[in-house]
Protein backbone atom coordinates (compact mmCIF):
# COMPACT_ATOMS: atom_id res chain seq x y z
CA UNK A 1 20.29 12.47 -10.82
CA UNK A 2 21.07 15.25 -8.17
CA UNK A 3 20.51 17.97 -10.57
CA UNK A 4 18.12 16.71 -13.34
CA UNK A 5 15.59 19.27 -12.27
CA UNK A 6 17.92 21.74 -11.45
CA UNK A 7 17.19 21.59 -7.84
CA UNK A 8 19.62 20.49 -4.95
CA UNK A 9 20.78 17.17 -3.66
CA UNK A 10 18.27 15.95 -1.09
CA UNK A 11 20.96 16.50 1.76
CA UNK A 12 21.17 20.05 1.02
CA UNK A 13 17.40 20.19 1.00
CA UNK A 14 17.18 18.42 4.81
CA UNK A 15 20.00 20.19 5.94
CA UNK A 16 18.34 23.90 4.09
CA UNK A 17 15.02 23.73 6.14
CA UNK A 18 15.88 21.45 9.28
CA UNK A 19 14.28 18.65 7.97
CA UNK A 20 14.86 16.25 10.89
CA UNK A 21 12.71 13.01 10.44
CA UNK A 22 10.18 12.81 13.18
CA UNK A 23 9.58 8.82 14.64
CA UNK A 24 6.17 9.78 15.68
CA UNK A 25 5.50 10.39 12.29
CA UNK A 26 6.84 7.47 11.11
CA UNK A 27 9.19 9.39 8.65
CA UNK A 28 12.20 7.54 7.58
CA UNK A 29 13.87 10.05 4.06
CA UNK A 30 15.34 8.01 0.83
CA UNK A 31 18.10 11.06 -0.04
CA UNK A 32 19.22 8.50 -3.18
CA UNK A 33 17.44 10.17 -6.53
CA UNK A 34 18.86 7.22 -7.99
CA UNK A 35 16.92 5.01 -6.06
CA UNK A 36 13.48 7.30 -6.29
CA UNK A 37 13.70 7.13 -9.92
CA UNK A 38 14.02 3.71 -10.00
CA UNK A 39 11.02 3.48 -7.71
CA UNK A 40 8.79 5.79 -9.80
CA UNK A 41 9.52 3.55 -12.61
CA UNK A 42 7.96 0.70 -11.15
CA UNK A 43 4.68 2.18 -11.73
CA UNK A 44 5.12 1.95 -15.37
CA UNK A 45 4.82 4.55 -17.90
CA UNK A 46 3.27 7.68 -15.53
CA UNK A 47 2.79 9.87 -18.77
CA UNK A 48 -0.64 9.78 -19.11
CA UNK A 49 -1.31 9.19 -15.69
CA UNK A 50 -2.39 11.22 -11.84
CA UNK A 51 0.14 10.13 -9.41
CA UNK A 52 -0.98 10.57 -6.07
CA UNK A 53 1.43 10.24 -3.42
CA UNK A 54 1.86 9.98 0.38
CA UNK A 55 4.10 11.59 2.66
CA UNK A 56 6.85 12.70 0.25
CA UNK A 57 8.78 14.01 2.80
CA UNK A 58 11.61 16.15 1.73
CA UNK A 59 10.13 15.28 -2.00
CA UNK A 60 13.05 12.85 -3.16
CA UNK A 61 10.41 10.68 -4.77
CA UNK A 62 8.13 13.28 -5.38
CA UNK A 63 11.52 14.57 -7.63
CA UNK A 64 11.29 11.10 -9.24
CA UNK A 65 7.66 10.98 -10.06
CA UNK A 66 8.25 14.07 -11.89
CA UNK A 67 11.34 13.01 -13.36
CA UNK A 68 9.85 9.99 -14.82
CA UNK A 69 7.51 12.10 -16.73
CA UNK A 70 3.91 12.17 -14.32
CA UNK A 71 1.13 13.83 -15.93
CA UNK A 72 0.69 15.82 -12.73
CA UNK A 73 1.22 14.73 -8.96
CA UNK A 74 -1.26 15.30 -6.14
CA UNK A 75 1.18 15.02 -2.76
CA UNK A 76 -0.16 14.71 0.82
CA UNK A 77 2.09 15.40 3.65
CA UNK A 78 1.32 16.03 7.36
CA UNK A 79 4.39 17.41 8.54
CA UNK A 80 4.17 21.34 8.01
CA UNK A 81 7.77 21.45 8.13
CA UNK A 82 8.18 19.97 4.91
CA UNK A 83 6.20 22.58 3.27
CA UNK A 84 8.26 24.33 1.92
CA UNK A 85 10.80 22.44 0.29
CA UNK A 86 7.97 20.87 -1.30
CA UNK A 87 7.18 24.46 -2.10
CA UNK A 88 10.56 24.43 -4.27
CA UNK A 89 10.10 21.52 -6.42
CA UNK A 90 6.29 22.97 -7.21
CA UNK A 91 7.71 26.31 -8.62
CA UNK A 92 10.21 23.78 -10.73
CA UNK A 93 7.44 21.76 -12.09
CA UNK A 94 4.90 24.29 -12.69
CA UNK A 95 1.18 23.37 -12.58
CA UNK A 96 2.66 19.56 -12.26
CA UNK A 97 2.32 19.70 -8.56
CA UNK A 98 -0.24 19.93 -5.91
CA UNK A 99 0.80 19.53 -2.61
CA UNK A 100 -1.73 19.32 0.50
CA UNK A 101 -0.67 20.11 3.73
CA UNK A 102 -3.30 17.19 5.69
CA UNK A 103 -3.78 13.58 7.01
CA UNK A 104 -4.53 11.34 4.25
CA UNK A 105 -6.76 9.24 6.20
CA UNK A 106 -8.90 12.23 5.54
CA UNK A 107 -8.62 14.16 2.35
CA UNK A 108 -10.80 13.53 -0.20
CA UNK A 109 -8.46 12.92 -2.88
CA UNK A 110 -10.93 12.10 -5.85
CA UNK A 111 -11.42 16.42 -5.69
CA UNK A 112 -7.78 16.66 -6.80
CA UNK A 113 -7.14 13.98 -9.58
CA UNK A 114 -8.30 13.09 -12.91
CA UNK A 115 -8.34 9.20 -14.02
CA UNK A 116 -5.99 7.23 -14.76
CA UNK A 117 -4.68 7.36 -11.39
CA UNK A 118 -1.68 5.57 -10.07
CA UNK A 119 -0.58 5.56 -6.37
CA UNK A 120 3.40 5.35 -5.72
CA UNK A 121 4.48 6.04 -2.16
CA UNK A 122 7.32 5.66 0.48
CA UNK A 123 4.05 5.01 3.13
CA UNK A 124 4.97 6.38 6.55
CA UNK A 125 5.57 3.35 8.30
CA UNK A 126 2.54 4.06 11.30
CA UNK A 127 -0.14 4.78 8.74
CA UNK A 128 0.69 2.64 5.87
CA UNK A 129 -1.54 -1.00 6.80
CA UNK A 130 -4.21 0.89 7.61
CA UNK A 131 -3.79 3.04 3.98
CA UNK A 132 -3.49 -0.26 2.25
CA UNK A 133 -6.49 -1.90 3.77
CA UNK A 134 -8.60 1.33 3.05
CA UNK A 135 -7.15 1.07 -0.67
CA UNK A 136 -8.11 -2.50 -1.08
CA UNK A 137 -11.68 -2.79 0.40
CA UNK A 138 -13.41 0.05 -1.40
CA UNK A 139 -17.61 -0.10 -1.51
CA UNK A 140 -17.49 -0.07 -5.13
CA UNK A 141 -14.88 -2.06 -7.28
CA UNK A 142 -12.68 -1.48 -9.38
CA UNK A 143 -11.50 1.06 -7.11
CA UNK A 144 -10.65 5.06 -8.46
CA UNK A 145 -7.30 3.47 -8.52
CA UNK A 146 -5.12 1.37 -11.42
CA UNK A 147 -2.10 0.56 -9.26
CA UNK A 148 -0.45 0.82 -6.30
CA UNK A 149 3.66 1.16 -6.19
CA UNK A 150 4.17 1.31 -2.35
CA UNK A 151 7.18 0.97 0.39
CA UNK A 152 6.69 -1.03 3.40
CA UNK A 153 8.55 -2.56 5.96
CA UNK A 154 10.00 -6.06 4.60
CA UNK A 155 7.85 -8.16 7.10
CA UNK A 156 4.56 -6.22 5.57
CA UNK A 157 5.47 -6.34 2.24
CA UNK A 158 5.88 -10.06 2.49
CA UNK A 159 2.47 -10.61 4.46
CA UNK A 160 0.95 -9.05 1.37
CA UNK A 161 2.23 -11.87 -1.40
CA UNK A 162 2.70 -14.52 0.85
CA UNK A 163 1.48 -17.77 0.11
CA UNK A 164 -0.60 -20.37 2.08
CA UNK A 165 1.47 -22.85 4.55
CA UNK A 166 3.54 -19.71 4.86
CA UNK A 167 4.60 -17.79 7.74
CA UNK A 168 3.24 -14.70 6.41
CA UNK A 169 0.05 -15.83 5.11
CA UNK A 170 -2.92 -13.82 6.37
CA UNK A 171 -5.48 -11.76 6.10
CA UNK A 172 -3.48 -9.17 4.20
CA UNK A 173 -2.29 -11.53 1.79
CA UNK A 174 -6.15 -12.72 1.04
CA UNK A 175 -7.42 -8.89 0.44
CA UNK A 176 -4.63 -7.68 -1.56
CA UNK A 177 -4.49 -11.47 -4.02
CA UNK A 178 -8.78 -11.18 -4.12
CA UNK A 179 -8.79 -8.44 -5.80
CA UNK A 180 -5.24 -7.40 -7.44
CA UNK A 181 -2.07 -9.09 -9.02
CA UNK A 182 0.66 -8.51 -6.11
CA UNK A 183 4.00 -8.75 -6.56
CA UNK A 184 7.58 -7.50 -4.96
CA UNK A 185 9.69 -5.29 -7.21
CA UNK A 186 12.32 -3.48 -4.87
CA UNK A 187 14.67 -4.57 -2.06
CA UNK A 188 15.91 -1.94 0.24
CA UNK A 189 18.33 -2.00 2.71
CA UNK A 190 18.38 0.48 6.36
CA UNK A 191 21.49 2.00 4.88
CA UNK A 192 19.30 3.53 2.29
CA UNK A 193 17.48 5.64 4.67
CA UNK A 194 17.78 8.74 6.90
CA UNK A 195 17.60 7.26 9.15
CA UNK A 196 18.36 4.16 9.38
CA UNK A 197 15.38 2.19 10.27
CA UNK A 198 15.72 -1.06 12.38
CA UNK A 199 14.54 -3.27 9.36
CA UNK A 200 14.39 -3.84 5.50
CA UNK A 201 12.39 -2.02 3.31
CA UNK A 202 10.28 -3.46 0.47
CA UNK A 203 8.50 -2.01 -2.92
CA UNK A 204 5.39 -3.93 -3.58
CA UNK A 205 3.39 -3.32 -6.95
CA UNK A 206 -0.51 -3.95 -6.95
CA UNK A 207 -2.42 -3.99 -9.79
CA UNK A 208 -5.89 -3.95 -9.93
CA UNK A 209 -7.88 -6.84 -11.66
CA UNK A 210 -11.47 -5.79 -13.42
CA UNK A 211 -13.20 -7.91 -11.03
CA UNK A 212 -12.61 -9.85 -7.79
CA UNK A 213 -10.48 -13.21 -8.77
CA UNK A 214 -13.16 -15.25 -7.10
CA UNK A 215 -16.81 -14.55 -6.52
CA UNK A 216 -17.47 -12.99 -2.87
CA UNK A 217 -19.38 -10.64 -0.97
CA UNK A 218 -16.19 -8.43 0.44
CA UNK A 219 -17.81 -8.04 3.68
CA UNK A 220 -18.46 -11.42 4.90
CA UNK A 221 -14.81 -12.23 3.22
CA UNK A 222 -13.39 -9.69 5.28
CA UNK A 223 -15.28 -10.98 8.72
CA UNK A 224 -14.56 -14.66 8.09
CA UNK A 225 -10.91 -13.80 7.47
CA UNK A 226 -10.63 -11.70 10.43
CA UNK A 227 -11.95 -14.15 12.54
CA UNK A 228 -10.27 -16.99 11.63
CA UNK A 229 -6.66 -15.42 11.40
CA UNK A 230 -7.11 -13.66 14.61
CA UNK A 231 -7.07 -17.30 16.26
CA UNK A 232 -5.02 -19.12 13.30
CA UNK A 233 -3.85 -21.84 15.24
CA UNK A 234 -7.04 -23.27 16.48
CA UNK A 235 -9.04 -25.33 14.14
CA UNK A 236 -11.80 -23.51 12.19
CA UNK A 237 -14.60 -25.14 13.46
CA UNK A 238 -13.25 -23.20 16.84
CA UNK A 239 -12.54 -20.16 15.16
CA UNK A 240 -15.46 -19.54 13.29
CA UNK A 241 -17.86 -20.69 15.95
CA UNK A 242 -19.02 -17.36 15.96
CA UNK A 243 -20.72 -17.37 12.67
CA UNK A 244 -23.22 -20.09 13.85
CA UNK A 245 -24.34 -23.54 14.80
CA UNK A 246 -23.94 -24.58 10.98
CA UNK A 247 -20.20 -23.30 10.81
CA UNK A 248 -19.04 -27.10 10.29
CA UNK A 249 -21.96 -27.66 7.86
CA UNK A 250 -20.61 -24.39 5.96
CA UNK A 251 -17.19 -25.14 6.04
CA UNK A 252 -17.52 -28.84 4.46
CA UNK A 253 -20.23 -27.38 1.41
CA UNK A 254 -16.84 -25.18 0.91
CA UNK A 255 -14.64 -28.10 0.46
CA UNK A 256 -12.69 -27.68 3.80
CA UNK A 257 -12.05 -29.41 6.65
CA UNK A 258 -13.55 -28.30 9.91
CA UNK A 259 -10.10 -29.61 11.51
CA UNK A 260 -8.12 -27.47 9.27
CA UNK A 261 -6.55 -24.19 10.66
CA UNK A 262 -6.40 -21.08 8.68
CA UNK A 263 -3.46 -20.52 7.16
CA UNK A 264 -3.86 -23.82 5.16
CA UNK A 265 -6.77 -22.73 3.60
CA UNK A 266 -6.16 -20.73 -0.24
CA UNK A 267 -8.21 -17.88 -0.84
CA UNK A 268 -10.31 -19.41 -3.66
CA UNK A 269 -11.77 -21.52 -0.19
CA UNK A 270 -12.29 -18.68 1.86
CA UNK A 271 -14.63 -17.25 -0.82
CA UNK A 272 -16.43 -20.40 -1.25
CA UNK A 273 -16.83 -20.10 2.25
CA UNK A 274 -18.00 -17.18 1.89
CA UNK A 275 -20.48 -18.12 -0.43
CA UNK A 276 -22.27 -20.44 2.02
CA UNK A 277 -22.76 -18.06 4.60
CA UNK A 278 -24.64 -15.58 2.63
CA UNK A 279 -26.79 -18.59 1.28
């Protein structure tokens, strides 16, 4: 896998341009082309198919992407350093690659691709909630987006398919199930980083559904869930107070106890709850 494009191990590369991974920039390199392959081919068949991508580093999964066939790959990295050695995988792919040197909270990415687009990254670990969030809760769905093939931290990957009565189950898990099937495809241990993070890694593969599993207005959905996860061991009636003297009322139309606490509620109950307060 080191030399299917005819470019250098991933080592080489890092050790080439001085390609020390930065904490602040929540950088943590996967050197194993093995492993980005395998990665990229969680997204399914990428022939047809943009691919944009996230912080690619050194470009070990941009490499992959590639590898696996991509129609083209639009690649957004902050870290200037990286540049270049991006640089050489761009002249080995030629007009396969774009690669933006800016904060992806900010680009308008829809300017660079052409539909079907897929989104695989290894998410920096201080932006990648937030990226997720923004990916999920669009104005207008379906989003610009088919799927998303992503890397997080074990803890967050779990918070996004966890169940309710779970330890995980929040309000990530309700925004991610609303809208898209969510499932867990990779395990990765610290070992398979440079460097070494403190904690597992996980590869979690979104897909979107044509419409919202269960009727709801996504902005009182998201408020409701907010509120009542950001207390989830009071009782809902205590948590939701804030949405009005009917909140008990509103909560029993929705089939749920006022006594119940949030994380025993599914998500099918949140949007009937979400229902009432819009009636």
């Amino acid at each position: 896998m080191a030399t299917i494009d005819g470019l250098p191990p991933l080592r080489e590369v890092i050790r080439a341009h001085d390609l020390v991974a930065k904490k602040q920039l929540g950088q943590n390199f996967l050197l194993d082309l093995n492993l980005t392959a395998k990665i990229a081919r969680q997204a399914g068949d990428l022939s047809g198919c943009d691919v944009l991508e996230v912080g690619p580093g050194p470009g070990g999964l941009t490499r992959g992407l590639l590898a696996e066939g991509a129609r083209r790959v639009l690649a957004i990295e902050k870290d200037a350093r990286c540049l270049p050695a991006l640089a050489e995988i761009e002249a080995a792919y030629p007009g396969k690659l774009q690669v933006i040197h800016g904060d992806a909270l900010e680009v308008d990415v829809l300017a660079h691709l052409t539909p079907p687009i897929r989104i695989v990254a290894n998410l920096p670990y201080n932006v990648g909630t937030e990226l997720l969030i923004r990916w999920l809760t669009p104005d207008n769905w379906p989003p610009f987006w088919e799927s998303l093939t992503l890397m997080f931290q074990k803890e967050v990957a779990e918070r996004i398919v966890a169940r309710p009565r779970t330890d995980h189950y929040g309000r990530l898990a309700l925004l991610a199930q609303w809208r898209c099937d969510a499932r867990i495809v990779m395990h990765l241990p610290p070992e398979a980083f440079t460097p070494a993070p403190k904690v597992h890694s996980a590869v979690v593969h979104l897909t979107r559904l044509a419409e919202p599993r269960y009727p709801a207005d996504g902005k009182v959905l998201s408020r409701i869930t907010a509120m009542a996860f950001n207390q989830r061991r009071k009782m809902l009636r205590s948590s939701l107070k804030g949405l009005g003297p009917d909140v008990e009322a509103h909560l029993l139309a929705a089939g749920i106890e006022p006594t119940a606490r949030a994380e025993e509620i599914s998500l099918e109950q949140f949007c009937a709850l979400a229902r009432q307060i819009v009636k």
